[in-house]
PDB file of N, CA and C in Angstrom:
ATOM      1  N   UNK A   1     107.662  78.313  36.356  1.00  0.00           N
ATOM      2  CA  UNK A   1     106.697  78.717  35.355  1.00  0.00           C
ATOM      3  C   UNK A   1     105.692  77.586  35.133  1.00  0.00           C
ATOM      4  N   UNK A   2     104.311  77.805  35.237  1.00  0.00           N
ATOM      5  CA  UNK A   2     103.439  77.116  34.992  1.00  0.00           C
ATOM      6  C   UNK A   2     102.960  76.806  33.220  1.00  0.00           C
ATOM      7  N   UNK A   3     102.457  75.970  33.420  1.00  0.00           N
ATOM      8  CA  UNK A   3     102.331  75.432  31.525  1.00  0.00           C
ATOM      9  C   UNK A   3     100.460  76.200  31.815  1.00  0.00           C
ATOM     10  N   UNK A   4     100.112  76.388  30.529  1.00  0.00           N
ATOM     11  CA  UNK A   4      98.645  76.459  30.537  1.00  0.00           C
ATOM     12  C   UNK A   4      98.178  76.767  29.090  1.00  0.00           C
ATOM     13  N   UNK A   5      97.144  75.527  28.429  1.00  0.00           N
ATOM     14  CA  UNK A   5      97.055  74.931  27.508  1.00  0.00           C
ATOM     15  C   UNK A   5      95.690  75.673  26.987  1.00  0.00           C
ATOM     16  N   UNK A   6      95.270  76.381  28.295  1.00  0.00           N
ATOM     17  CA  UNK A   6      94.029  77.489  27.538  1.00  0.00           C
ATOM     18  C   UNK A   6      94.210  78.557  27.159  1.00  0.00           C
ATOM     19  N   UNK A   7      95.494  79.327  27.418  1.00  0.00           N
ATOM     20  CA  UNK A   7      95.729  80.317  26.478  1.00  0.00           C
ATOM     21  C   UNK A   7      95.455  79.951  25.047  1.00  0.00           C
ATOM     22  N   UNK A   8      94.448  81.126  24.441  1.00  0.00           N
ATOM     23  CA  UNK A   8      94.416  81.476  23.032  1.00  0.00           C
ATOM     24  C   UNK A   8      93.312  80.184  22.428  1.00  0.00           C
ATOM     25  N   UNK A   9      92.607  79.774  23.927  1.00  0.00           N
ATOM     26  CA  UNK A   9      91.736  78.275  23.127  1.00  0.00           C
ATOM     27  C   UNK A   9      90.323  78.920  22.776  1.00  0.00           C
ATOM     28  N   UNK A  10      89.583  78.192  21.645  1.00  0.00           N
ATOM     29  CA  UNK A  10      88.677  79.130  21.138  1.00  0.00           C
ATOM     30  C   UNK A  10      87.444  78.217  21.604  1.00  0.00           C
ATOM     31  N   UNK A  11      86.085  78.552  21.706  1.00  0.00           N
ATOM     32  CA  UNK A  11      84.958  77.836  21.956  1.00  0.00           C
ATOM     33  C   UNK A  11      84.623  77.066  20.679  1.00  0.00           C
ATOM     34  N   UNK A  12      84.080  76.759  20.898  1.00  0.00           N
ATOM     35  CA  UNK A  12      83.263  75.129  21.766  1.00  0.00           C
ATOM     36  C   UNK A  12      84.385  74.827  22.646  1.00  0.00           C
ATOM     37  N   UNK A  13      83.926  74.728  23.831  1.00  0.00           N
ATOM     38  CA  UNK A  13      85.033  73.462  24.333  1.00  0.00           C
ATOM     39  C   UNK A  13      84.286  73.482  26.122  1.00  0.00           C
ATOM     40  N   UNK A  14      84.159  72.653  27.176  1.00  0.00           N
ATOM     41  CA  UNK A  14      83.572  72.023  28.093  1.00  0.00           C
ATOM     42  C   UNK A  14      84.316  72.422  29.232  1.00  0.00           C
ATOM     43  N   UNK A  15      83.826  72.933  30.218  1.00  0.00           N
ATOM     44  CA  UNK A  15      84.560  73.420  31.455  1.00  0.00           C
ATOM     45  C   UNK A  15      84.028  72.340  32.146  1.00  0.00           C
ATOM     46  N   UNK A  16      84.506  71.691  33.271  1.00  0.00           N
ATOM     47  CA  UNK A  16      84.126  70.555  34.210  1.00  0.00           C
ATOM     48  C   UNK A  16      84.838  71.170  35.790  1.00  0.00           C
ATOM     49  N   UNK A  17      83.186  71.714  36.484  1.00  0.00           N
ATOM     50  CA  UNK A  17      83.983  71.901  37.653  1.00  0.00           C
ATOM     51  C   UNK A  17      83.640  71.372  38.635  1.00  0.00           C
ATOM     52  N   UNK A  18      84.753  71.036  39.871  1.00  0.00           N
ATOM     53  CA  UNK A  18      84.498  70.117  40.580  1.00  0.00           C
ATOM     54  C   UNK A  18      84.051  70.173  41.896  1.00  0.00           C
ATOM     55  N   UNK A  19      82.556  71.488  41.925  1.00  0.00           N
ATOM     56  CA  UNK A  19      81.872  72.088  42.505  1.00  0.00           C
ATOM     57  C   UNK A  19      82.406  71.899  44.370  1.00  0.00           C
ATOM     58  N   UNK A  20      83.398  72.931  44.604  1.00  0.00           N
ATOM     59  CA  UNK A  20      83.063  73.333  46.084  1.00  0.00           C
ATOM     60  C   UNK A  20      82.332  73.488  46.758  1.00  0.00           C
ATOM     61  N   UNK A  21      81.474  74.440  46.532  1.00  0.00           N
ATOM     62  CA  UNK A  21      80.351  74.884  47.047  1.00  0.00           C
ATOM     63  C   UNK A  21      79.265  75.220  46.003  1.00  0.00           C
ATOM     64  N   UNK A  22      78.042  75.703  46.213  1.00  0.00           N
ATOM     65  CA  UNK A  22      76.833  75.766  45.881  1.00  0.00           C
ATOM     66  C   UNK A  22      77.180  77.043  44.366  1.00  0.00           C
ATOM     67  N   UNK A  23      77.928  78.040  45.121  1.00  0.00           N
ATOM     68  CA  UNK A  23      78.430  79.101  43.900  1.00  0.00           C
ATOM     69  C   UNK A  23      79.469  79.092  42.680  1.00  0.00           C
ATOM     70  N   UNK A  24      80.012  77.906  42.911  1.00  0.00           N
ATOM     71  CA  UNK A  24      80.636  77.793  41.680  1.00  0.00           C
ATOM     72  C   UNK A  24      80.528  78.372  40.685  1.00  0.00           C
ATOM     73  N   UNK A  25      78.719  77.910  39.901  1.00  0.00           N
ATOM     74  CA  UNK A  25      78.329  78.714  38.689  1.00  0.00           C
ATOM     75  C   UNK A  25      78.781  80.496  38.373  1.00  0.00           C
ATOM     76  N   UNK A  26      78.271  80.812  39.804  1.00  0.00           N
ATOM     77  CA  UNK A  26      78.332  82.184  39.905  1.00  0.00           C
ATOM     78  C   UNK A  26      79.741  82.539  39.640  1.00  0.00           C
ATOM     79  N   UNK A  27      80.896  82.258  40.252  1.00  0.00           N
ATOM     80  CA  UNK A  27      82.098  82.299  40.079  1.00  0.00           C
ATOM     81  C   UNK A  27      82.800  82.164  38.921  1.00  0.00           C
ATOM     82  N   UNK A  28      82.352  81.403  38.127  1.00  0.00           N
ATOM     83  CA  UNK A  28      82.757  80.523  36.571  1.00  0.00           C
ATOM     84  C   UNK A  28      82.322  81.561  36.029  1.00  0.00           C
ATOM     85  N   UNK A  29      81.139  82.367  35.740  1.00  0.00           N
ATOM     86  CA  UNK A  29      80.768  83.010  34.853  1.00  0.00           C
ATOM     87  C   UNK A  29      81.790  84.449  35.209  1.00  0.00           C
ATOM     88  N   UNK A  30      81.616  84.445  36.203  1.00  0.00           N
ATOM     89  CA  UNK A  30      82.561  85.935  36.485  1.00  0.00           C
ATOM     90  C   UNK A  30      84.119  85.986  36.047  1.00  0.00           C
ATOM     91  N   UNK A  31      84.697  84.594  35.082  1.00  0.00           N
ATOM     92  CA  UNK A  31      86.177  84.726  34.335  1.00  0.00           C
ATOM     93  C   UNK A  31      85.272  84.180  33.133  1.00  0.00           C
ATOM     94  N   UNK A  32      84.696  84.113  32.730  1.00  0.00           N
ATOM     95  CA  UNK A  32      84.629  83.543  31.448  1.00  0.00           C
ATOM     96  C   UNK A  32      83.781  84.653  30.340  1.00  0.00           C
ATOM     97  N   UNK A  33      84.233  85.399  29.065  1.00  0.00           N
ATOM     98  CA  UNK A  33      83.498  86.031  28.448  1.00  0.00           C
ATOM     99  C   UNK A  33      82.389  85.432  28.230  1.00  0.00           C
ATOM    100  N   UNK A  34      82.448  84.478  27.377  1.00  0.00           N
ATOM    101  CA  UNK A  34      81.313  83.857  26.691  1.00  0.00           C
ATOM    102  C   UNK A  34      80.491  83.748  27.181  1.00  0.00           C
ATOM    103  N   UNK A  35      79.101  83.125  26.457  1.00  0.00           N
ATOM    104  CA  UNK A  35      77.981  82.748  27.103  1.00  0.00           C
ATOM    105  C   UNK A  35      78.046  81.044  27.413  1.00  0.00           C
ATOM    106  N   UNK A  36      77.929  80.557  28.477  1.00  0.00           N
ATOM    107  CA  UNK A  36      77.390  79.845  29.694  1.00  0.00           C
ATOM    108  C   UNK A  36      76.541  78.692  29.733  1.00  0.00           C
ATOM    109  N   UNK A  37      76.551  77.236  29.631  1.00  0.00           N
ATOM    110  CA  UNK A  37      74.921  76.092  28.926  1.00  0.00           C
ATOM    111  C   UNK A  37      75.811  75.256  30.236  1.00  0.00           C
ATOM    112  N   UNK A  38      74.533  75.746  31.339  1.00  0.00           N
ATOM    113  CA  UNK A  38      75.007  74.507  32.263  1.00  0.00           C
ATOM    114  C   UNK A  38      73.672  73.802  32.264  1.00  0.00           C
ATOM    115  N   UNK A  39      74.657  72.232  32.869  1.00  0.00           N
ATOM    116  CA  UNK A  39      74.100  71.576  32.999  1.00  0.00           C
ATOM    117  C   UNK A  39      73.909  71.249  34.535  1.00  0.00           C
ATOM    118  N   UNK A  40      72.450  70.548  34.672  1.00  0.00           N
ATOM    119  CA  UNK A  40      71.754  70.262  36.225  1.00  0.00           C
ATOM    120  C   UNK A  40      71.488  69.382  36.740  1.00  0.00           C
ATOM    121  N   UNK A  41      71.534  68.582  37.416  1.00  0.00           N
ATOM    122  CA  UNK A  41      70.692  67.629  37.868  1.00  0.00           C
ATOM    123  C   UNK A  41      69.513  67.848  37.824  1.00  0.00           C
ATOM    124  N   UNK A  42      68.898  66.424  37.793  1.00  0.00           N
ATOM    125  CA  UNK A  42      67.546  66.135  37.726  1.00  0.00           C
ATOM    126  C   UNK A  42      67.202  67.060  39.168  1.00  0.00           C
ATOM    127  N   UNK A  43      67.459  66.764  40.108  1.00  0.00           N
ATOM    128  CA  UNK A  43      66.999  66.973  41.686  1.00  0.00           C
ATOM    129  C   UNK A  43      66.448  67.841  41.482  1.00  0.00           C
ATOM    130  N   UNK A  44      67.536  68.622  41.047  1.00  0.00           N
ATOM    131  CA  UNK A  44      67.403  70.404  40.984  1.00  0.00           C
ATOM    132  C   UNK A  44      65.793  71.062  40.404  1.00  0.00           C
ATOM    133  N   UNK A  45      65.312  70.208  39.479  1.00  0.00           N
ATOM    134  CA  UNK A  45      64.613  70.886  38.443  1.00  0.00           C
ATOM    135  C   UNK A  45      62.809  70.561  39.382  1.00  0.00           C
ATOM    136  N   UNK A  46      63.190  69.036  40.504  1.00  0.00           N
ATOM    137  CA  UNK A  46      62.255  68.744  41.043  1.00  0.00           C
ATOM    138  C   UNK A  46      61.593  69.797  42.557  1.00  0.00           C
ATOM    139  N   UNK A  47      62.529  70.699  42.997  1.00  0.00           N
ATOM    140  CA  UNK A  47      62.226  71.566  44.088  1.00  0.00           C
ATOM    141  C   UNK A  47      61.644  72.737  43.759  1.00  0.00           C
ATOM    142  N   UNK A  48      60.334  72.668  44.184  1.00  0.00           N
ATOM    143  CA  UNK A  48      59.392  73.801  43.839  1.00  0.00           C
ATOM    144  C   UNK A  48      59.787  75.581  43.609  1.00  0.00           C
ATOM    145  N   UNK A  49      60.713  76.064  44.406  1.00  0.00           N
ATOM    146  CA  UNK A  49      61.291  76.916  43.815  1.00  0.00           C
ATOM    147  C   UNK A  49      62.367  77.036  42.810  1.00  0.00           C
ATOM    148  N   UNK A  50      63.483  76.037  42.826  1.00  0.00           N
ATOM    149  CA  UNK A  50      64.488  76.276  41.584  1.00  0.00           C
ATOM    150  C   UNK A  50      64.257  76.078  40.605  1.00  0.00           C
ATOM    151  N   UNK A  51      63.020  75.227  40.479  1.00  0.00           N
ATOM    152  CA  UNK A  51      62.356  74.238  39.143  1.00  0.00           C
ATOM    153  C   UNK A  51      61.810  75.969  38.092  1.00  0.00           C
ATOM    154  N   UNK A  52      61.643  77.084  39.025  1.00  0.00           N
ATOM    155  CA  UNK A  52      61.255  78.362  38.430  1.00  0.00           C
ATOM    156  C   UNK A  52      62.245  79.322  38.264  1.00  0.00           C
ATOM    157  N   UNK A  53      63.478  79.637  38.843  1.00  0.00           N
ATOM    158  CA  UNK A  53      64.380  79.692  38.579  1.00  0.00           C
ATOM    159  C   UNK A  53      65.522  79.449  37.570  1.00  0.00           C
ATOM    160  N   UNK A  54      64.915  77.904  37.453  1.00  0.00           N
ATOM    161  CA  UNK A  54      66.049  77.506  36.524  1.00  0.00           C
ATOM    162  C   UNK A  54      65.113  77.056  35.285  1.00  0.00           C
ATOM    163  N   UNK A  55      64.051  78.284  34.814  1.00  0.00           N
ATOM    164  CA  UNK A  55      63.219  78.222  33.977  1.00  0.00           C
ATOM    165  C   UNK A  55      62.592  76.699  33.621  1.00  0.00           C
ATOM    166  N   UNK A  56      62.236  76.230  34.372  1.00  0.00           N
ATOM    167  CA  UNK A  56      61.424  74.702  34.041  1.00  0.00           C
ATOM    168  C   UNK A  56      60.176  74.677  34.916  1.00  0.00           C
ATOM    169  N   UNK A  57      59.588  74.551  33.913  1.00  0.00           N
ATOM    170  CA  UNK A  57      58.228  73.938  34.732  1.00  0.00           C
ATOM    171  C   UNK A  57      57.296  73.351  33.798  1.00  0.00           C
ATOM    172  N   UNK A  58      56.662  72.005  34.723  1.00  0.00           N
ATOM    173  CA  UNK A  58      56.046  70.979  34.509  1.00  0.00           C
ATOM    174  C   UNK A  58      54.923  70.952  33.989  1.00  0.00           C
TER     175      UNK A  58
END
């Protein structure tokens, strides 16, 4: 039997994942009810298409 310390845990609280691949996000949101505040790298926000995507622009 496994222990697991998130049963019944309520929000606020910080998911940290330790990104496999590129979809992670996508994946995370698909178990989690709540709503979602990720965070990005800088890089990200500098490439002419994601910078619109990931609603930012300069």
């Amino acid at each position: 039997m496994e222990r697991n310390d998130t049963v019944g845990l309520k929000p606020p609280y910080v998911i940290i994942a330790n990104h496999v691949n590129n979809w992670d996000p996508l994946f995370l949101n698909c178990y989690i009810d709540e709503p979602v505040c990720y965070i990005a790298g800088e890089p990200l926000f500098r490439h002419p298409l994601l910078k619109h995507v990931l609603n930012y622009d300069t």
